[in-house]
C-alpha atoms as a PDB file:
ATOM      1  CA  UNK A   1      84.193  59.049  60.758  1.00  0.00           C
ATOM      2  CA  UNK A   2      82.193  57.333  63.158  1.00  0.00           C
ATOM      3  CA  UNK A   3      85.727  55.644  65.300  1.00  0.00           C
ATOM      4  CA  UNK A   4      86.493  59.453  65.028  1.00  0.00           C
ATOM      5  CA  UNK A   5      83.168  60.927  66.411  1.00  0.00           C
ATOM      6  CA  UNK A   6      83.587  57.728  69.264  1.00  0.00           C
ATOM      7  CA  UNK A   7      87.038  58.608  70.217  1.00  0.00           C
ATOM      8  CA  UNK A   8      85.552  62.490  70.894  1.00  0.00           C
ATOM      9  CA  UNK A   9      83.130  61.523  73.268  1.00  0.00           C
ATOM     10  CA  UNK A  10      85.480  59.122  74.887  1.00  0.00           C
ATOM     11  CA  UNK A  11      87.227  62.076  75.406  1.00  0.00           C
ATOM     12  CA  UNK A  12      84.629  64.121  76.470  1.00  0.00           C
ATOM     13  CA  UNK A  13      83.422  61.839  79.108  1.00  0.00           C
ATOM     14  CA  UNK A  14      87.070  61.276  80.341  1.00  0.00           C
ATOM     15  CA  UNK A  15      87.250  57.100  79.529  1.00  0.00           C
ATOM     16  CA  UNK A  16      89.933  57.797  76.341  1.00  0.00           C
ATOM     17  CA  UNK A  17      93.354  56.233  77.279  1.00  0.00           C
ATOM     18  CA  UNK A  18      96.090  58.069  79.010  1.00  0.00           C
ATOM     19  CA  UNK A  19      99.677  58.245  78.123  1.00  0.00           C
ATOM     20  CA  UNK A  20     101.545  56.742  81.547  1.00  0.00           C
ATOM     21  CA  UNK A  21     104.836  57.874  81.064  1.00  0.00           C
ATOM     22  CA  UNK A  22     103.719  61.418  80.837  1.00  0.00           C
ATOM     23  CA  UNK A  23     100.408  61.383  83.131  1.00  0.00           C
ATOM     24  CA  UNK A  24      97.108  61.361  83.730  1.00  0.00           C
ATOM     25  CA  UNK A  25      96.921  65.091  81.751  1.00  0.00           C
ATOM     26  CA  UNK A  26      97.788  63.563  78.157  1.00  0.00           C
ATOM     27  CA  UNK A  27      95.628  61.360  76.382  1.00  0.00           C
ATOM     28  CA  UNK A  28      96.489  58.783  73.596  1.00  0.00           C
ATOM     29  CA  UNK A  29      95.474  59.733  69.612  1.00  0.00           C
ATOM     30  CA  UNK A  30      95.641  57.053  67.810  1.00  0.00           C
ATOM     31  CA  UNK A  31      97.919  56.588  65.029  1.00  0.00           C
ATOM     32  CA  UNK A  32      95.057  56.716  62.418  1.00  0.00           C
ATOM     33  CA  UNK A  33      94.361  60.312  63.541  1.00  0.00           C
ATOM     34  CA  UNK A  34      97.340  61.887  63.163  1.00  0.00           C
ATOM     35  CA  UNK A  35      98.451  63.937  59.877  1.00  0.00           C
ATOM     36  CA  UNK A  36     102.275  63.684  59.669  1.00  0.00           C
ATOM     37  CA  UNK A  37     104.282  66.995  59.946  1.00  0.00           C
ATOM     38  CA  UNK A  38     107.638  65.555  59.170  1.00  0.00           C
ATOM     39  CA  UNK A  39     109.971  68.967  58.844  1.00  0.00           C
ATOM     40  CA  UNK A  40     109.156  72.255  59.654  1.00  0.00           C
ATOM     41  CA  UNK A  41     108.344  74.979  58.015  1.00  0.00           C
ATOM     42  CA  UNK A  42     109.596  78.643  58.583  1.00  0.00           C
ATOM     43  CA  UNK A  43     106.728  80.522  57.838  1.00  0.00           C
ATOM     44  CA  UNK A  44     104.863  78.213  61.101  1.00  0.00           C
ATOM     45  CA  UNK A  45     105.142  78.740  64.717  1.00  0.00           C
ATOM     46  CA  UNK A  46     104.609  77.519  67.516  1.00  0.00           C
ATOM     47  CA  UNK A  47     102.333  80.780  68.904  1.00  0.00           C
ATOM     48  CA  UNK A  48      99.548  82.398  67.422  1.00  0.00           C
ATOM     49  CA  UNK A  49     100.843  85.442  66.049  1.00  0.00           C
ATOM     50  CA  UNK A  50      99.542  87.977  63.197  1.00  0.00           C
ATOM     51  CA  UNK A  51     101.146  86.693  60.053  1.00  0.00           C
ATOM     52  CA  UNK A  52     102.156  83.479  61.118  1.00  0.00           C
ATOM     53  CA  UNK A  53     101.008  79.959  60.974  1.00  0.00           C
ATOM     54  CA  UNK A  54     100.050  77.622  63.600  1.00  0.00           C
ATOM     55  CA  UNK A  55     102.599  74.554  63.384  1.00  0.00           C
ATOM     56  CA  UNK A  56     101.452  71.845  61.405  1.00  0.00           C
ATOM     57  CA  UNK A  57      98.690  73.492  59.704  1.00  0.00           C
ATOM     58  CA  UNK A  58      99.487  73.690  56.319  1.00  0.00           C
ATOM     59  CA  UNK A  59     100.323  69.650  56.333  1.00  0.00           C
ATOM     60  CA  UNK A  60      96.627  69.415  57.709  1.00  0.00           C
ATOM     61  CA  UNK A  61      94.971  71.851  55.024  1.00  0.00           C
ATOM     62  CA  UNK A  62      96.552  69.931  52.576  1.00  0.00           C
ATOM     63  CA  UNK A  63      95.480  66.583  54.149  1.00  0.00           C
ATOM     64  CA  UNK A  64      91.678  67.537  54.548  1.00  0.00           C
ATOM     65  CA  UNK A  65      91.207  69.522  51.126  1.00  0.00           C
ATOM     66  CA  UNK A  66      93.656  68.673  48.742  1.00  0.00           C
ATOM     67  CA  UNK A  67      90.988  68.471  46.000  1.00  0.00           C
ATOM     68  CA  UNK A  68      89.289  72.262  46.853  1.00  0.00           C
ATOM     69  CA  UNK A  69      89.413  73.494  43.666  1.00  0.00           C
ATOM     70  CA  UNK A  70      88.445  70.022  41.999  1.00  0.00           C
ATOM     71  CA  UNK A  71      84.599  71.356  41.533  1.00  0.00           C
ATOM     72  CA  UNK A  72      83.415  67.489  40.628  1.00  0.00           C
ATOM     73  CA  UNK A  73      85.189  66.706  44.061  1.00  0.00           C
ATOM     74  CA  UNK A  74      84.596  69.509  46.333  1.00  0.00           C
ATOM     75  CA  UNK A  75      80.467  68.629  46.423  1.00  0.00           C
ATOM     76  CA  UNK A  76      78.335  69.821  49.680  1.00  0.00           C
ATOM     77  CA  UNK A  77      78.851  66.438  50.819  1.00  0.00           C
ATOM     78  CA  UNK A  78      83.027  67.242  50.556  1.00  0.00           C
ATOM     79  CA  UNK A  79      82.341  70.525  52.520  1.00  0.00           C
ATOM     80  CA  UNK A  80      80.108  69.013  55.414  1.00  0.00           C
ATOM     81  CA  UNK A  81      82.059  65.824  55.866  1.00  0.00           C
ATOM     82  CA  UNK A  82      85.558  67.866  56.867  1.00  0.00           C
ATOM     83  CA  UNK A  83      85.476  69.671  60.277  1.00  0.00           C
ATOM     84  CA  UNK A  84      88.738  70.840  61.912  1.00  0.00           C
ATOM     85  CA  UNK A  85      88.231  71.189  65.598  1.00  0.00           C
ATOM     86  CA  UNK A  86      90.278  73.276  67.647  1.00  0.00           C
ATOM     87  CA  UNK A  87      90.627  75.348  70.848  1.00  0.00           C
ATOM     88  CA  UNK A  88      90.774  78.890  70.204  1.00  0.00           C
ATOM     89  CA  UNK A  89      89.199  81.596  67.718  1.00  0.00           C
ATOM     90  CA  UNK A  90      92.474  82.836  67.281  1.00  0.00           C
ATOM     91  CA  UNK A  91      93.376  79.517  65.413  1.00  0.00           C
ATOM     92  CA  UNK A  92      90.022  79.204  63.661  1.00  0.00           C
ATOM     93  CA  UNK A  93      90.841  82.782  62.118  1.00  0.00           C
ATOM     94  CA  UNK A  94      93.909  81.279  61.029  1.00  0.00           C
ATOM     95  CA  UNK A  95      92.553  78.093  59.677  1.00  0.00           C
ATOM     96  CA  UNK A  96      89.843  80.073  57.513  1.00  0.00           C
ATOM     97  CA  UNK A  97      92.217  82.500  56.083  1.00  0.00           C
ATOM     98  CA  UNK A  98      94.471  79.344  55.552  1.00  0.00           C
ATOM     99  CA  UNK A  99      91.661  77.202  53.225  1.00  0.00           C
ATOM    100  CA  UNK A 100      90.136  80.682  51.433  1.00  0.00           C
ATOM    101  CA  UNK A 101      93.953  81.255  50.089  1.00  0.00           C
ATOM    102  CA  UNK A 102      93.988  77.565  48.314  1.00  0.00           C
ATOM    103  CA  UNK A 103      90.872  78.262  47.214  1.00  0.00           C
ATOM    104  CA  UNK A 104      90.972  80.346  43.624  1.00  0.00           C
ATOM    105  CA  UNK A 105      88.734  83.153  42.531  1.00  0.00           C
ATOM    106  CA  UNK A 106      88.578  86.030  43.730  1.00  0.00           C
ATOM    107  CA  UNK A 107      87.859  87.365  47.263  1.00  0.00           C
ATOM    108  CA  UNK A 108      85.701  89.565  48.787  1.00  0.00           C
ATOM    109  CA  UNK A 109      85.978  91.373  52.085  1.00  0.00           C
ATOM    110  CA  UNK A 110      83.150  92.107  54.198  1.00  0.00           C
ATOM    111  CA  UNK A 111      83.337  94.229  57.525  1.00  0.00           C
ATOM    112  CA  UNK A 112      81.134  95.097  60.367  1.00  0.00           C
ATOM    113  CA  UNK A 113      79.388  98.185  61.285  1.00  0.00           C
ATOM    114  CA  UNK A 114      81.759 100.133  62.991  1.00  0.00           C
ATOM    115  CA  UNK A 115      80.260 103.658  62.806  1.00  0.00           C
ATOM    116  CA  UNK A 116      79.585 105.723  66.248  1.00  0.00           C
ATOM    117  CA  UNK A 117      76.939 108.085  67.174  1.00  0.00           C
ATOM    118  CA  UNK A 118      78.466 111.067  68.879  1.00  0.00           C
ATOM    119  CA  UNK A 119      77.763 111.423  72.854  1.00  0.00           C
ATOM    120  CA  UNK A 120      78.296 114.297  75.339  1.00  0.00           C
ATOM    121  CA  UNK A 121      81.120 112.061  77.328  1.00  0.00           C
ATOM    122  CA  UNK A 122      83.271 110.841  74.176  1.00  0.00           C
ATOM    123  CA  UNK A 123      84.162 107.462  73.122  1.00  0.00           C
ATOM    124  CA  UNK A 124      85.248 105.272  75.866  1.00  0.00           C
ATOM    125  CA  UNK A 125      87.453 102.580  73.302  1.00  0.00           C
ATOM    126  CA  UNK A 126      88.904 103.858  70.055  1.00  0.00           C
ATOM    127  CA  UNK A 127      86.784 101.673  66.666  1.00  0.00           C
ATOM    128  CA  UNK A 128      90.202 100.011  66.253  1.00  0.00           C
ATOM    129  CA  UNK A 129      90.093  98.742  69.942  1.00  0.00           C
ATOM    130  CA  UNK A 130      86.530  97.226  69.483  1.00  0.00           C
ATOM    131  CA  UNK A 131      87.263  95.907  65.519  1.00  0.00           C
ATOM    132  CA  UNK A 132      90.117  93.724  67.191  1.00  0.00           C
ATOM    133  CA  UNK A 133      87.693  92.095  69.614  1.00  0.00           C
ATOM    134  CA  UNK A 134      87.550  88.339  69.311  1.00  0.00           C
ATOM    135  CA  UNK A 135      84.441  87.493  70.906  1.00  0.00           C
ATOM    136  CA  UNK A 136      83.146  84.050  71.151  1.00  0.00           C
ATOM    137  CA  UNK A 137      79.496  83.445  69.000  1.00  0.00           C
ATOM    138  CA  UNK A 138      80.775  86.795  67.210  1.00  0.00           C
ATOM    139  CA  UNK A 139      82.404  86.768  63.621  1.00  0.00           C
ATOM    140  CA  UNK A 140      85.417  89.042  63.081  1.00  0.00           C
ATOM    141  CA  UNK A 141      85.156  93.082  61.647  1.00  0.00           C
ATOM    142  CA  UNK A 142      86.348  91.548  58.452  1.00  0.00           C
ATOM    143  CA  UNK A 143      85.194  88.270  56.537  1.00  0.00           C
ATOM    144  CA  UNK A 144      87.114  87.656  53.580  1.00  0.00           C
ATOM    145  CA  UNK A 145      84.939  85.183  51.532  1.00  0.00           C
ATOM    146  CA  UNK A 146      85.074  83.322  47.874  1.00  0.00           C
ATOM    147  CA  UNK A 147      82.303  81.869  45.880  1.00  0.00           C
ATOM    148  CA  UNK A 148      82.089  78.295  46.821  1.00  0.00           C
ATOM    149  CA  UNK A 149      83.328  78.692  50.344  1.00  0.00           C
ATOM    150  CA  UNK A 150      81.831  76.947  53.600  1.00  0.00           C
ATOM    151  CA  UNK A 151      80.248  78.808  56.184  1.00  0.00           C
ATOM    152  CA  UNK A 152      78.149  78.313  59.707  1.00  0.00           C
ATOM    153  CA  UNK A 153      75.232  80.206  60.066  1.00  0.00           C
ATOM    154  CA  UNK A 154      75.445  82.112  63.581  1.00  0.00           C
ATOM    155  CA  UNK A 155      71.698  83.196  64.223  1.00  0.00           C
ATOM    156  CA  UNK A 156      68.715  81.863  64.349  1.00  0.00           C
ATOM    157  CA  UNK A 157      67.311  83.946  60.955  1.00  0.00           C
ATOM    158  CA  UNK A 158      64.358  81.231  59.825  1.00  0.00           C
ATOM    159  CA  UNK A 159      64.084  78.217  61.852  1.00  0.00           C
ATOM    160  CA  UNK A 160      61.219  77.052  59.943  1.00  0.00           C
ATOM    161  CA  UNK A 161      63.401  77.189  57.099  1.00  0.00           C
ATOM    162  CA  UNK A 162      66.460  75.561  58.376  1.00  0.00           C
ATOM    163  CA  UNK A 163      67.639  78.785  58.524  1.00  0.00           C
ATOM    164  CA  UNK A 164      69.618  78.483  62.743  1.00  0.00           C
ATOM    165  CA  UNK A 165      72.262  78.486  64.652  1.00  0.00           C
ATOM    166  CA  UNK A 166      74.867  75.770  63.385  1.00  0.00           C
ATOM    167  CA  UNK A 167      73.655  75.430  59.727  1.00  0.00           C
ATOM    168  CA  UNK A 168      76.090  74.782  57.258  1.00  0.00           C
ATOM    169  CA  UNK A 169      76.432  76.903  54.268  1.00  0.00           C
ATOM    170  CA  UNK A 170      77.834  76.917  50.954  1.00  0.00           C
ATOM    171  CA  UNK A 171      78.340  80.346  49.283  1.00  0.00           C
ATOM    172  CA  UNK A 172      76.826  80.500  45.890  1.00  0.00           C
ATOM    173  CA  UNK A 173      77.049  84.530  44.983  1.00  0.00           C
ATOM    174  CA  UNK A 174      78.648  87.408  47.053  1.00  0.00           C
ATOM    175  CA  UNK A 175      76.808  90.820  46.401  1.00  0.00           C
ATOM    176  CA  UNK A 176      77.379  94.237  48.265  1.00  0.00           C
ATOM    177  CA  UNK A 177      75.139  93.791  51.550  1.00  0.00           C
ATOM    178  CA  UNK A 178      74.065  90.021  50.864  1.00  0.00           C
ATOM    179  CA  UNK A 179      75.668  86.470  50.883  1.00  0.00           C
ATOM    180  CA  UNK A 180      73.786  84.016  48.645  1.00  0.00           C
ATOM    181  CA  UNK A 181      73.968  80.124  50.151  1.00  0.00           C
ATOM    182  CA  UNK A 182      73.132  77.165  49.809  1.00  0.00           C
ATOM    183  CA  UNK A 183      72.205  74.451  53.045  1.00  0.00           C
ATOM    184  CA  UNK A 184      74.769  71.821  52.128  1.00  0.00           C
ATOM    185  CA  UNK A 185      73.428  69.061  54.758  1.00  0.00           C
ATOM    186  CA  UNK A 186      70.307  67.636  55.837  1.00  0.00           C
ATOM    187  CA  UNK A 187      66.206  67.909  54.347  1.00  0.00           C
ATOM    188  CA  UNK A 188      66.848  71.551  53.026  1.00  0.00           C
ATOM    189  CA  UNK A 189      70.272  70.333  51.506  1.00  0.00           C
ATOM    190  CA  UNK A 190      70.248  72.496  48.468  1.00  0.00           C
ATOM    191  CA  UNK A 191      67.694  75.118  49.506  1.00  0.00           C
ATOM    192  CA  UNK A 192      68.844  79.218  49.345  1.00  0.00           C
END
């Protein structure tokens, strides 16, 4: 983990190692960091597109949490020691709906408040318009979440309680309006 976290900032700070015969634009991964993806699959492609899978993704998910449902396995310290970065929200949508499906149990689907209070002028954007929005720092109109599941706090609720931006989350009950947690890292790792 820590060559891993090394290589990032290399990266960051523009001293990783370029690949010549291509250019200065492409950077060298090192073997180590690469997941296979041998043959293709036909439900994956190459575009983001509803329905479809990013290429290579399901080789990953199976990589990273192969033991998911393995509850003496998948501990907090599984959870908070797997991070899949990548470039778009588009793709992290995928990627979440791609883990909650290996996951079992059952799901349950959450959406945002989407109601409108009449005005003299009308609606300027139809609900369906602003539901599709994928706004950065903003979670989608609908969360579909298991018991179990790892999520990232968004808001600062309780600082003093290690309740902020960034803290990560392990679902412990789903109700109607409220998610129970747990803080999976850290002091408060544990704590509701």
């Amino acid at each position: 983990m820590a060559a891993f976290s090394e290589y990032l900032l290399k990266v960051g700070e523009g001293r990783h190692e370029v690949h010549n015969e291509l250019g200065n634009d492409y950077i060298k991964i090192p073997r180590d960091m690469l997941i296979d993806n041998p043959a293709g699959d036909p439900d994956e492609d190459e575009e983001i597109r509803p329905g479809t899978i990013p290429r290579g993704m399901r080789r990953m998910i199976d990589e990273m949490y192969a033991d998911i449902n393995n509850s003496e396995v998948a501990t907090d310290e599984y959870f908070a020691s797997r991070t899949i970065l990548t470039t778009t929200n588009a793709i992290v949508h995928r990627i979440n709906e791609a883990v909650a499906d290996r996951m079992t149990g059952p799901a349950r689907e959450y959406v945002s408040t989407d109601s409108v209070e009449d005005d003299e002028d009308g609606n300027l954007f139809e609900q369906e318009v602003l539901n599709s929005l994928n706004i950065s720092g903003i979670p989608p109109h609908k969360l579909k979440l298991k018991k179990g599941m790892p999520v990232i706090m968004m808001r600062n609720l309780n600082p003093d309680l290690g309740l902020c931006n960034g803290t990560r989350l392990r679902i412990v009950e789903l109700k109607d309006h409220v998610i129970h947690a747990t803080i999976m890292a850290g002091d408060r790792q544990g704590q509701h």
